[in-house]
PDB file of N, CA and C in Angstrom:
ATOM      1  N   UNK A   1      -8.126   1.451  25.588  1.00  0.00           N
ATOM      2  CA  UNK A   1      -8.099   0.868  24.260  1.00  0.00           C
ATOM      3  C   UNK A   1      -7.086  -0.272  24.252  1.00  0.00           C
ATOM      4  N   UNK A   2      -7.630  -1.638  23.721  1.00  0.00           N
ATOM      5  CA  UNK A   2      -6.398  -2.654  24.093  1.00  0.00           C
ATOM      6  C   UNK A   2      -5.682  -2.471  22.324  1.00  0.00           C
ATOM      7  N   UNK A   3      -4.369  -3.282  22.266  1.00  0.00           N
ATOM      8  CA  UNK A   3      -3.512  -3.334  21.150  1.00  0.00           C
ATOM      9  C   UNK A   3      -4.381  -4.335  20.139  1.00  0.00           C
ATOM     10  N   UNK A   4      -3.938  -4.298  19.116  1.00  0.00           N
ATOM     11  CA  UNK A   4      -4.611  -4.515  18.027  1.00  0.00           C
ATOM     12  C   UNK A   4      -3.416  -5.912  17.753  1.00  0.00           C
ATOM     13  N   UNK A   5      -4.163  -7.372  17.797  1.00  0.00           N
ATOM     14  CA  UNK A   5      -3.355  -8.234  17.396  1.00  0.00           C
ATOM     15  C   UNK A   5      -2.727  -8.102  15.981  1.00  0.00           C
ATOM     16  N   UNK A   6      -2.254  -9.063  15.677  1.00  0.00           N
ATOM     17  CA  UNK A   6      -1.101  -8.699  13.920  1.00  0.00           C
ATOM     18  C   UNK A   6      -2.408  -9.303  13.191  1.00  0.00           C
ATOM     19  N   UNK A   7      -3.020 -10.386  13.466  1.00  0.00           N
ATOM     20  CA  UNK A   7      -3.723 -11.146  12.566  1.00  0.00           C
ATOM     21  C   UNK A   7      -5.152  -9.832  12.121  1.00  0.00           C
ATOM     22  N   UNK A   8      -5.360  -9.117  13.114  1.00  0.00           N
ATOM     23  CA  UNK A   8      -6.722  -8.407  13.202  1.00  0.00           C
ATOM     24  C   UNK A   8      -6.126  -7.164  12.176  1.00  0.00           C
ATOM     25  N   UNK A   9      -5.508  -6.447  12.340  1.00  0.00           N
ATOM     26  CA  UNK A   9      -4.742  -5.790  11.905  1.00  0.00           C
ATOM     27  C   UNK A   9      -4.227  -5.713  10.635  1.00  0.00           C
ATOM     28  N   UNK A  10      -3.815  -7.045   9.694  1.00  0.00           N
ATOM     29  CA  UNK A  10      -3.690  -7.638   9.013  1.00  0.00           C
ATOM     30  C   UNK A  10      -4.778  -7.704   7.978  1.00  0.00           C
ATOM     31  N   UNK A  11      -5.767  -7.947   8.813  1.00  0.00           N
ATOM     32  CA  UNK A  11      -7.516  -7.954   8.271  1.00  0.00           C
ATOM     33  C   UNK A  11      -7.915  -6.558   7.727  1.00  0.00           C
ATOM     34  N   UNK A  12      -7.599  -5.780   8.586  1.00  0.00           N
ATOM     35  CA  UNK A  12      -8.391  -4.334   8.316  1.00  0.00           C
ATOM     36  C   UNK A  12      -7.147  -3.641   7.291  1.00  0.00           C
ATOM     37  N   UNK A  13      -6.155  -4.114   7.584  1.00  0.00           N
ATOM     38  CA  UNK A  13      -5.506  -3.049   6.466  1.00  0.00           C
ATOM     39  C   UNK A  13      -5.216  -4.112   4.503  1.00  0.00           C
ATOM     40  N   UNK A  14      -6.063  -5.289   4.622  1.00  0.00           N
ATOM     41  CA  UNK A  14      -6.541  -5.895   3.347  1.00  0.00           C
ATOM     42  C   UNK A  14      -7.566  -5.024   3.317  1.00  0.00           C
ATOM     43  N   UNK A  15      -8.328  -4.962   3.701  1.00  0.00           N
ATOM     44  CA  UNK A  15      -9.675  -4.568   3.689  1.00  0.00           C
ATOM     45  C   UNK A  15      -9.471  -2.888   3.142  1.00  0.00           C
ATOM     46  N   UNK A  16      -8.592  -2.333   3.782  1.00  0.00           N
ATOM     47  CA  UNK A  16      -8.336  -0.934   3.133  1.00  0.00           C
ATOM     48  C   UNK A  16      -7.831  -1.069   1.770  1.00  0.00           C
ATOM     49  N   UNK A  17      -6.914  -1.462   1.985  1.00  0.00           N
ATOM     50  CA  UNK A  17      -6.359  -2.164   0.382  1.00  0.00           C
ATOM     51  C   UNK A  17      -7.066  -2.441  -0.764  1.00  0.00           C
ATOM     52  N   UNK A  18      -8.243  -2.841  -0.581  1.00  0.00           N
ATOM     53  CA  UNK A  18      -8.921  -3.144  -1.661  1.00  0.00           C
ATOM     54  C   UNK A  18     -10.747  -2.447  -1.693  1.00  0.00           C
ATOM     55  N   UNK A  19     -10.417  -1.685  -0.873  1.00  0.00           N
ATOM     56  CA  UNK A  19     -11.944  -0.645  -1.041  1.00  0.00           C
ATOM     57  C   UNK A  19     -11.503   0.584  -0.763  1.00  0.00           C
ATOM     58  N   UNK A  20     -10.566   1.038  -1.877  1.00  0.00           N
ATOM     59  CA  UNK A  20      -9.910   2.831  -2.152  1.00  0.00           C
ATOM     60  C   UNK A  20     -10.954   3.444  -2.710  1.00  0.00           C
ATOM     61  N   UNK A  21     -12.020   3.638  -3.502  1.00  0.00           N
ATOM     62  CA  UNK A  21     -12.453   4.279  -4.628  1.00  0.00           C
ATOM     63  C   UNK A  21     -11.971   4.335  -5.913  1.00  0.00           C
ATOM     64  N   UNK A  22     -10.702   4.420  -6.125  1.00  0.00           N
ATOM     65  CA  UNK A  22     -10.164   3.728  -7.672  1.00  0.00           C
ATOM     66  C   UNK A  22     -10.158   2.412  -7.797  1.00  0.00           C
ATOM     67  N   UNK A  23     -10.497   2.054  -8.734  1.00  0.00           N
ATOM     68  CA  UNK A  23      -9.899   0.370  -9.198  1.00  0.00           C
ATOM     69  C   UNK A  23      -8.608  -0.013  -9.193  1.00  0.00           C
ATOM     70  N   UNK A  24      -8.086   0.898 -10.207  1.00  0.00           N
ATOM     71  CA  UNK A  24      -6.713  -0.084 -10.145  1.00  0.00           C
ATOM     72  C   UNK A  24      -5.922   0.942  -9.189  1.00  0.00           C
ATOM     73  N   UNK A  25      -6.446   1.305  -7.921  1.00  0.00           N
ATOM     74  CA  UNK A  25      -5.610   1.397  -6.771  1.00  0.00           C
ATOM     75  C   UNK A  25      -5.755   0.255  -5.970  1.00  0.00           C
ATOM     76  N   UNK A  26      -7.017  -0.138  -5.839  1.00  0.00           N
ATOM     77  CA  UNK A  26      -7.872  -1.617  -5.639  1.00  0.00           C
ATOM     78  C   UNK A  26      -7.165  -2.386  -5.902  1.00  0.00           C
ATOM     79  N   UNK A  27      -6.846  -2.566  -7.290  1.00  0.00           N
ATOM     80  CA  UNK A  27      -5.955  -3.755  -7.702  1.00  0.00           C
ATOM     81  C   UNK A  27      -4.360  -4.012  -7.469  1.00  0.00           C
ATOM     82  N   UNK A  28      -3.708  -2.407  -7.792  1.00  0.00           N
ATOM     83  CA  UNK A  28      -2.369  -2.367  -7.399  1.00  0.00           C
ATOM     84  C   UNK A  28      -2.228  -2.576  -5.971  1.00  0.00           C
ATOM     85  N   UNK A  29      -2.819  -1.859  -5.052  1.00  0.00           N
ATOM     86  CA  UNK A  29      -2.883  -2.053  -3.422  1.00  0.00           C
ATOM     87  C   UNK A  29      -3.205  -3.664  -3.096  1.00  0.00           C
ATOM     88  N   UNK A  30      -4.148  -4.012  -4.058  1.00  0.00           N
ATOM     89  CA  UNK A  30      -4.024  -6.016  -3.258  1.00  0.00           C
ATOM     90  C   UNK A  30      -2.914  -7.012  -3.139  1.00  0.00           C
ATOM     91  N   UNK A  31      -2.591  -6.337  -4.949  1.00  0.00           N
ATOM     92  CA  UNK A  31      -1.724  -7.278  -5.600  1.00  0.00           C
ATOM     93  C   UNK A  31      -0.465  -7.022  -4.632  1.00  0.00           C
ATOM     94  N   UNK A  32      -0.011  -5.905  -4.152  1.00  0.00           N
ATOM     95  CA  UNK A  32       1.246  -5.511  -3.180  1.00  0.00           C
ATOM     96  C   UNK A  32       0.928  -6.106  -2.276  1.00  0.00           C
ATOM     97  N   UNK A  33      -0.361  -5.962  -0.972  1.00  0.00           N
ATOM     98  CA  UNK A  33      -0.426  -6.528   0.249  1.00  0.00           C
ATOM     99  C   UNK A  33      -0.389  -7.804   0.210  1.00  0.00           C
ATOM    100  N   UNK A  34      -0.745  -8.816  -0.912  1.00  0.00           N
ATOM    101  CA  UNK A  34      -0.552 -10.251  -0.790  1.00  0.00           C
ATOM    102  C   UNK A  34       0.584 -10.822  -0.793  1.00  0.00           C
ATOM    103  N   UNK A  35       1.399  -9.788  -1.375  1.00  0.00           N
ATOM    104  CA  UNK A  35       2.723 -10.089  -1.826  1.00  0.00           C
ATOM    105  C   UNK A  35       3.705 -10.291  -0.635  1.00  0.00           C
ATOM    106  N   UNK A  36       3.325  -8.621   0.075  1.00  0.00           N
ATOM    107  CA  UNK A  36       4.168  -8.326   1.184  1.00  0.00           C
ATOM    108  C   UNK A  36       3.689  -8.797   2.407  1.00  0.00           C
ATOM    109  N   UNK A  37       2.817  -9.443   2.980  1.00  0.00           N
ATOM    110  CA  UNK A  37       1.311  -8.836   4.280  1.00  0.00           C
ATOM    111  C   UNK A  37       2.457 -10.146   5.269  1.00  0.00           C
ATOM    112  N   UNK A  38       2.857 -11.317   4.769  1.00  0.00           N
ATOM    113  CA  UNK A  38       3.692 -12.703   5.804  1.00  0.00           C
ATOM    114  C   UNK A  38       5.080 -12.077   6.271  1.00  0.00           C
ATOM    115  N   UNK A  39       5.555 -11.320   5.342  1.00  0.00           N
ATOM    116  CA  UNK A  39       7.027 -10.495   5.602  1.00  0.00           C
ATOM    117  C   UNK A  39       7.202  -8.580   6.201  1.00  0.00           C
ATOM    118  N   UNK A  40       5.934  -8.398   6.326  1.00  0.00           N
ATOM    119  CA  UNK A  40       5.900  -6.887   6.875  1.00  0.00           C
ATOM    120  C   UNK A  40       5.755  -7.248   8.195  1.00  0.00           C
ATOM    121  N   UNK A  41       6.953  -6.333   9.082  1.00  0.00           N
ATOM    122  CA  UNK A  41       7.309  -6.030  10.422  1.00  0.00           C
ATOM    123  C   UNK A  41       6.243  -5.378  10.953  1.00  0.00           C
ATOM    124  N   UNK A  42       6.123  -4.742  11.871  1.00  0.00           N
ATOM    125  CA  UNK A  42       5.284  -3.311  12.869  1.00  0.00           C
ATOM    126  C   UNK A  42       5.796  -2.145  11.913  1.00  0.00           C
ATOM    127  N   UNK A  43       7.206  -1.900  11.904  1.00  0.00           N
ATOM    128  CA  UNK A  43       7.254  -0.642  11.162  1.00  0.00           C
ATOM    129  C   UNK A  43       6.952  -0.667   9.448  1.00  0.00           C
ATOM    130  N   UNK A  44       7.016  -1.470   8.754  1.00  0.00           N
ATOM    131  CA  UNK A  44       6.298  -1.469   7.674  1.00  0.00           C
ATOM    132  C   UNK A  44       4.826  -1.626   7.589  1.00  0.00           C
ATOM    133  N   UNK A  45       4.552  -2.134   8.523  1.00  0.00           N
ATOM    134  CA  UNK A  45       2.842  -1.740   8.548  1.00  0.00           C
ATOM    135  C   UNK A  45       2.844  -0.964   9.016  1.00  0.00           C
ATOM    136  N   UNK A  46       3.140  -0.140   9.752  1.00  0.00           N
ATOM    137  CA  UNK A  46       2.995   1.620  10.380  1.00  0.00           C
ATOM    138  C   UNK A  46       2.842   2.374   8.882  1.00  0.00           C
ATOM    139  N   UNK A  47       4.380   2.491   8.399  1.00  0.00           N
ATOM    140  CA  UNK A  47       4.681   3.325   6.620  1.00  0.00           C
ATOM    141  C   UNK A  47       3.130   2.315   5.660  1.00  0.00           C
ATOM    142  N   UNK A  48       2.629   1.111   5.691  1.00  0.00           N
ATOM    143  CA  UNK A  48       1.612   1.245   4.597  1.00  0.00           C
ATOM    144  C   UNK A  48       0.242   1.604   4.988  1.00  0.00           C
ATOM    145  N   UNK A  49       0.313   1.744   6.264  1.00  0.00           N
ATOM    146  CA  UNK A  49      -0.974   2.348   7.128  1.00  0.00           C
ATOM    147  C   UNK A  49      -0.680   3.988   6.627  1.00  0.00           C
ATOM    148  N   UNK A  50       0.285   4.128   7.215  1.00  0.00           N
ATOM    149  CA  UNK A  50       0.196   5.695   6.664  1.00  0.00           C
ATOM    150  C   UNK A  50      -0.146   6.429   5.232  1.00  0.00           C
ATOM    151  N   UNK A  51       0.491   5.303   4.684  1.00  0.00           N
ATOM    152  CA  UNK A  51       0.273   5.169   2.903  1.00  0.00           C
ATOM    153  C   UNK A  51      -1.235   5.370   2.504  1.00  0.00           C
ATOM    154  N   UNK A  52      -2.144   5.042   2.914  1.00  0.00           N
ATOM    155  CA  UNK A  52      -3.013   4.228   2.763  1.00  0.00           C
ATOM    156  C   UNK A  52      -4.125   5.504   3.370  1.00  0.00           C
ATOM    157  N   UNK A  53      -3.555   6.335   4.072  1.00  0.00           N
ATOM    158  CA  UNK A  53      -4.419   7.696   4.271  1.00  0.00           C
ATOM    159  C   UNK A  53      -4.087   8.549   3.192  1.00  0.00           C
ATOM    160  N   UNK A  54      -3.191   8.208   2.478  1.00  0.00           N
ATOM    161  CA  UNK A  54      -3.203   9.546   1.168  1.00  0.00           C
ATOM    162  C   UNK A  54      -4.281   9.320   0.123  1.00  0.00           C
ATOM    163  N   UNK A  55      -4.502  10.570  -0.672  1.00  0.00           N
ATOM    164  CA  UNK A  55      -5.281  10.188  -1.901  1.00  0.00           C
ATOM    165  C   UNK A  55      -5.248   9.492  -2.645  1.00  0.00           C
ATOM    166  N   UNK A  56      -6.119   9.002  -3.350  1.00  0.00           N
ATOM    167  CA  UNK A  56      -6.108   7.990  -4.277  1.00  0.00           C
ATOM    168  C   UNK A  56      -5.411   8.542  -5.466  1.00  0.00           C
ATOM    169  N   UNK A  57      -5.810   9.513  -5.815  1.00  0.00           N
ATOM    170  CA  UNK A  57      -5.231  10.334  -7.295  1.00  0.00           C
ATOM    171  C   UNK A  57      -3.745  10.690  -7.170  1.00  0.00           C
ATOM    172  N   UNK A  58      -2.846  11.390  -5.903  1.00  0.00           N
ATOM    173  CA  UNK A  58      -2.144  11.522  -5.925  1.00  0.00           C
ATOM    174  C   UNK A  58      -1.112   9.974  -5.543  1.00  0.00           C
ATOM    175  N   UNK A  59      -1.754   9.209  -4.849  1.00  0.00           N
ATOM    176  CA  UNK A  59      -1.341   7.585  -4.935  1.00  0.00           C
ATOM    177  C   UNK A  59      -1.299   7.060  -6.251  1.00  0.00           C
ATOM    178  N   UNK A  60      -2.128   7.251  -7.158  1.00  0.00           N
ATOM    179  CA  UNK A  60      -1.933   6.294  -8.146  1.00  0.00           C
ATOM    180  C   UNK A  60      -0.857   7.521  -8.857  1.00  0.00           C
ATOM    181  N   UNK A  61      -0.987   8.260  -9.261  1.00  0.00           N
ATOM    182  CA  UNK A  61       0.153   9.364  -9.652  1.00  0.00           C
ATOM    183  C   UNK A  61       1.770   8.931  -9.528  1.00  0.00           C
ATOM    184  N   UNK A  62       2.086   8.829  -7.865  1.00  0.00           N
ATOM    185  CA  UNK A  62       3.112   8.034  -7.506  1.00  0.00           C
ATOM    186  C   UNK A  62       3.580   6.987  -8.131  1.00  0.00           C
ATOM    187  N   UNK A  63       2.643   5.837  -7.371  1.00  0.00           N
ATOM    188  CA  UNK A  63       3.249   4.628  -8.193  1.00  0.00           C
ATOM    189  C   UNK A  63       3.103   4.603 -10.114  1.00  0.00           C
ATOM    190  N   UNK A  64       2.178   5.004 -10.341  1.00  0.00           N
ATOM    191  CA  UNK A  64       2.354   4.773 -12.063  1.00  0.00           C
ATOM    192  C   UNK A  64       3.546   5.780 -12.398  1.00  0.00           C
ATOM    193  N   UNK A  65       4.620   6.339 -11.462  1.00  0.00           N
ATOM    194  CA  UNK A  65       5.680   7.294 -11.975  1.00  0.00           C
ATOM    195  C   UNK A  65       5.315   8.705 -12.354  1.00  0.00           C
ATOM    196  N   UNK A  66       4.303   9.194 -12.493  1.00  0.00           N
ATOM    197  CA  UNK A  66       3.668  10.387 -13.126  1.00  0.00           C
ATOM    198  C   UNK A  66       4.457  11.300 -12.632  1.00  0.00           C
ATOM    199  N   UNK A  67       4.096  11.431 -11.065  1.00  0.00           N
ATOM    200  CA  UNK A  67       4.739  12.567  -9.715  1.00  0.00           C
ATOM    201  C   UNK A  67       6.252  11.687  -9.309  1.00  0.00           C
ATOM    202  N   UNK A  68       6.809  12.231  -8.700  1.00  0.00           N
ATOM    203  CA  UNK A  68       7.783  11.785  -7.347  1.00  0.00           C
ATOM    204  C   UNK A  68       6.939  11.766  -5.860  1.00  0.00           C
ATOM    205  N   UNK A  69       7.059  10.890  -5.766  1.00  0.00           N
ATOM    206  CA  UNK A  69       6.624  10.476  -4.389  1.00  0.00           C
ATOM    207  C   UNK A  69       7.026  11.443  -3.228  1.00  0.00           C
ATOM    208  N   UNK A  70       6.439  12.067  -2.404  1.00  0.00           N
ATOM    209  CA  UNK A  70       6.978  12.499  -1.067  1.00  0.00           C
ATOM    210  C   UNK A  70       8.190  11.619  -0.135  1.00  0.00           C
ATOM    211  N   UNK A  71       9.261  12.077   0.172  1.00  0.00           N
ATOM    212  CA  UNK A  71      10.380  11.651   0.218  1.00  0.00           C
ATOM    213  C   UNK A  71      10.115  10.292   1.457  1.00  0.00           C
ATOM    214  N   UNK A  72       8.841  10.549   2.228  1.00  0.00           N
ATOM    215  CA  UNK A  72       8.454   9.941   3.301  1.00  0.00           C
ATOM    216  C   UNK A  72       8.013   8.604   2.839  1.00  0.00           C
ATOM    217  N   UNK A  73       7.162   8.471   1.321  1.00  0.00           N
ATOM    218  CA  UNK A  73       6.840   7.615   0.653  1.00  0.00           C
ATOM    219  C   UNK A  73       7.122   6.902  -0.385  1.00  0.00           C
ATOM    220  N   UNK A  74       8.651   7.200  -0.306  1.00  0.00           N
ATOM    221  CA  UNK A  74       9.929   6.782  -1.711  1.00  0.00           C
ATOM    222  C   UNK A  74       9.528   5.446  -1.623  1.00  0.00           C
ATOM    223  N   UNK A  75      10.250   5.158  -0.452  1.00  0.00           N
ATOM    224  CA  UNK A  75      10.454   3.522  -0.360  1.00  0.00           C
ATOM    225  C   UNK A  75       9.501   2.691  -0.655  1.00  0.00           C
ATOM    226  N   UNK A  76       8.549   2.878   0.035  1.00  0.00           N
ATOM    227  CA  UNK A  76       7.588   2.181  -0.211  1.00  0.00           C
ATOM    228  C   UNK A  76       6.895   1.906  -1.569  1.00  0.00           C
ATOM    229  N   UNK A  77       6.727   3.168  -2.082  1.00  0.00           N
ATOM    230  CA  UNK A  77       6.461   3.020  -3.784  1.00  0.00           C
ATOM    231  C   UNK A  77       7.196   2.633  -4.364  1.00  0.00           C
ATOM    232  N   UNK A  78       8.354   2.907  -4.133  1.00  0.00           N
ATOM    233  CA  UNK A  78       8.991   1.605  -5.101  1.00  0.00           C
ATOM    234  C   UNK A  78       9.191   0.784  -4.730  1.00  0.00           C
ATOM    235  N   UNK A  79       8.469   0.088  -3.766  1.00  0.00           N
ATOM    236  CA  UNK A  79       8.566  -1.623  -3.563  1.00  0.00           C
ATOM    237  C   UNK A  79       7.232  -2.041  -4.124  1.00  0.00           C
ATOM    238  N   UNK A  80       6.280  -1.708  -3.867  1.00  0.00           N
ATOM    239  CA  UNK A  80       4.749  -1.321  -4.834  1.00  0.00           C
ATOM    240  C   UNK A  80       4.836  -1.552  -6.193  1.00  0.00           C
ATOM    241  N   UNK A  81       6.203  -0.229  -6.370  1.00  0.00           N
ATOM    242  CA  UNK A  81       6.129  -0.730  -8.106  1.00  0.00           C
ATOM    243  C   UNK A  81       6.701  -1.844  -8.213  1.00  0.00           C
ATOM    244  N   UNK A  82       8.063  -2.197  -7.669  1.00  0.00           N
ATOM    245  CA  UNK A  82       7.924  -4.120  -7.602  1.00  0.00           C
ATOM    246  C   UNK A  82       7.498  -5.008  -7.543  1.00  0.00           C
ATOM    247  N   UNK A  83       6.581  -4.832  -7.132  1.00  0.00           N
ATOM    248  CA  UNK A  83       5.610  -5.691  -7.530  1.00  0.00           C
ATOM    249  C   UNK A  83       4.804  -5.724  -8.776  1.00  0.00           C
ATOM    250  N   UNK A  84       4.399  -4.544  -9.376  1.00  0.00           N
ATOM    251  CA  UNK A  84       3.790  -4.665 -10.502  1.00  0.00           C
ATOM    252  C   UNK A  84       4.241  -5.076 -11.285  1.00  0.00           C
ATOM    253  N   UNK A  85       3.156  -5.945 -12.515  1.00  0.00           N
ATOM    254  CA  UNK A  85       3.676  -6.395 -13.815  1.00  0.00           C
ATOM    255  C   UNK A  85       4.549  -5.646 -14.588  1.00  0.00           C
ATOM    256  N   UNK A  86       5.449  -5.672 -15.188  1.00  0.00           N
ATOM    257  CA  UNK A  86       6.203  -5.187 -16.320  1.00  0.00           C
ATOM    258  C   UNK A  86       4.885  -4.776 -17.200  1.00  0.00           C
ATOM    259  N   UNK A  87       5.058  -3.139 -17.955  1.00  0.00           N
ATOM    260  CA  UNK A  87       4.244  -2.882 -19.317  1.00  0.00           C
ATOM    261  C   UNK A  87       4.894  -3.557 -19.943  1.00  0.00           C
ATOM    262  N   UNK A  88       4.182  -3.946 -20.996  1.00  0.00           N
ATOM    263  CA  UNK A  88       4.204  -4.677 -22.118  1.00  0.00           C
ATOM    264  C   UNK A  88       4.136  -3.686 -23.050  1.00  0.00           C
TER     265      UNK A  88
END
């Protein structure tokens, strides 16, 4: 199996990003990867790859604050929620 360039890589985990089965996981997950996708290392794409195998229900749970995040997935959700708009 050869390594997976950054650019290819890059591709497939937009592509996850925005075909979850929820919408506005769809939407919250784009709006983050566009944000972050020029400034994420190997190990931050490792943690949103991993991200990105959890449920949708218990994902959107997380970031909209509902649950506490699994301690593995603190960080990351709250950089997620940084990105989101302020409620109004």
């Amino acid at each position: 199996m050869t390594a997976e360039d950054r650019e290819t890589r890059l591709r497939r985990l937009k592509i996850r990003s925005m075909r979850r089965g929820i919408k506005e996981m769809d939407l919250i997950l784009m709006r983050y990867f566009e944000a972050r996708r020029d400034t994420m290392g190997p190990d931050q794409l490792d943690a949103y790859e991993a991200l990105l195998e959890e449920n949708d229900q218990e994902l959107y749970a997380w970031v909209s604050g509902q649950v506490r995040p699994p301690e593995r997935h603190a960080g990351l959700v709250a950089d997620i929620q940084s990105v989101l708009p302020a409620a109004e």
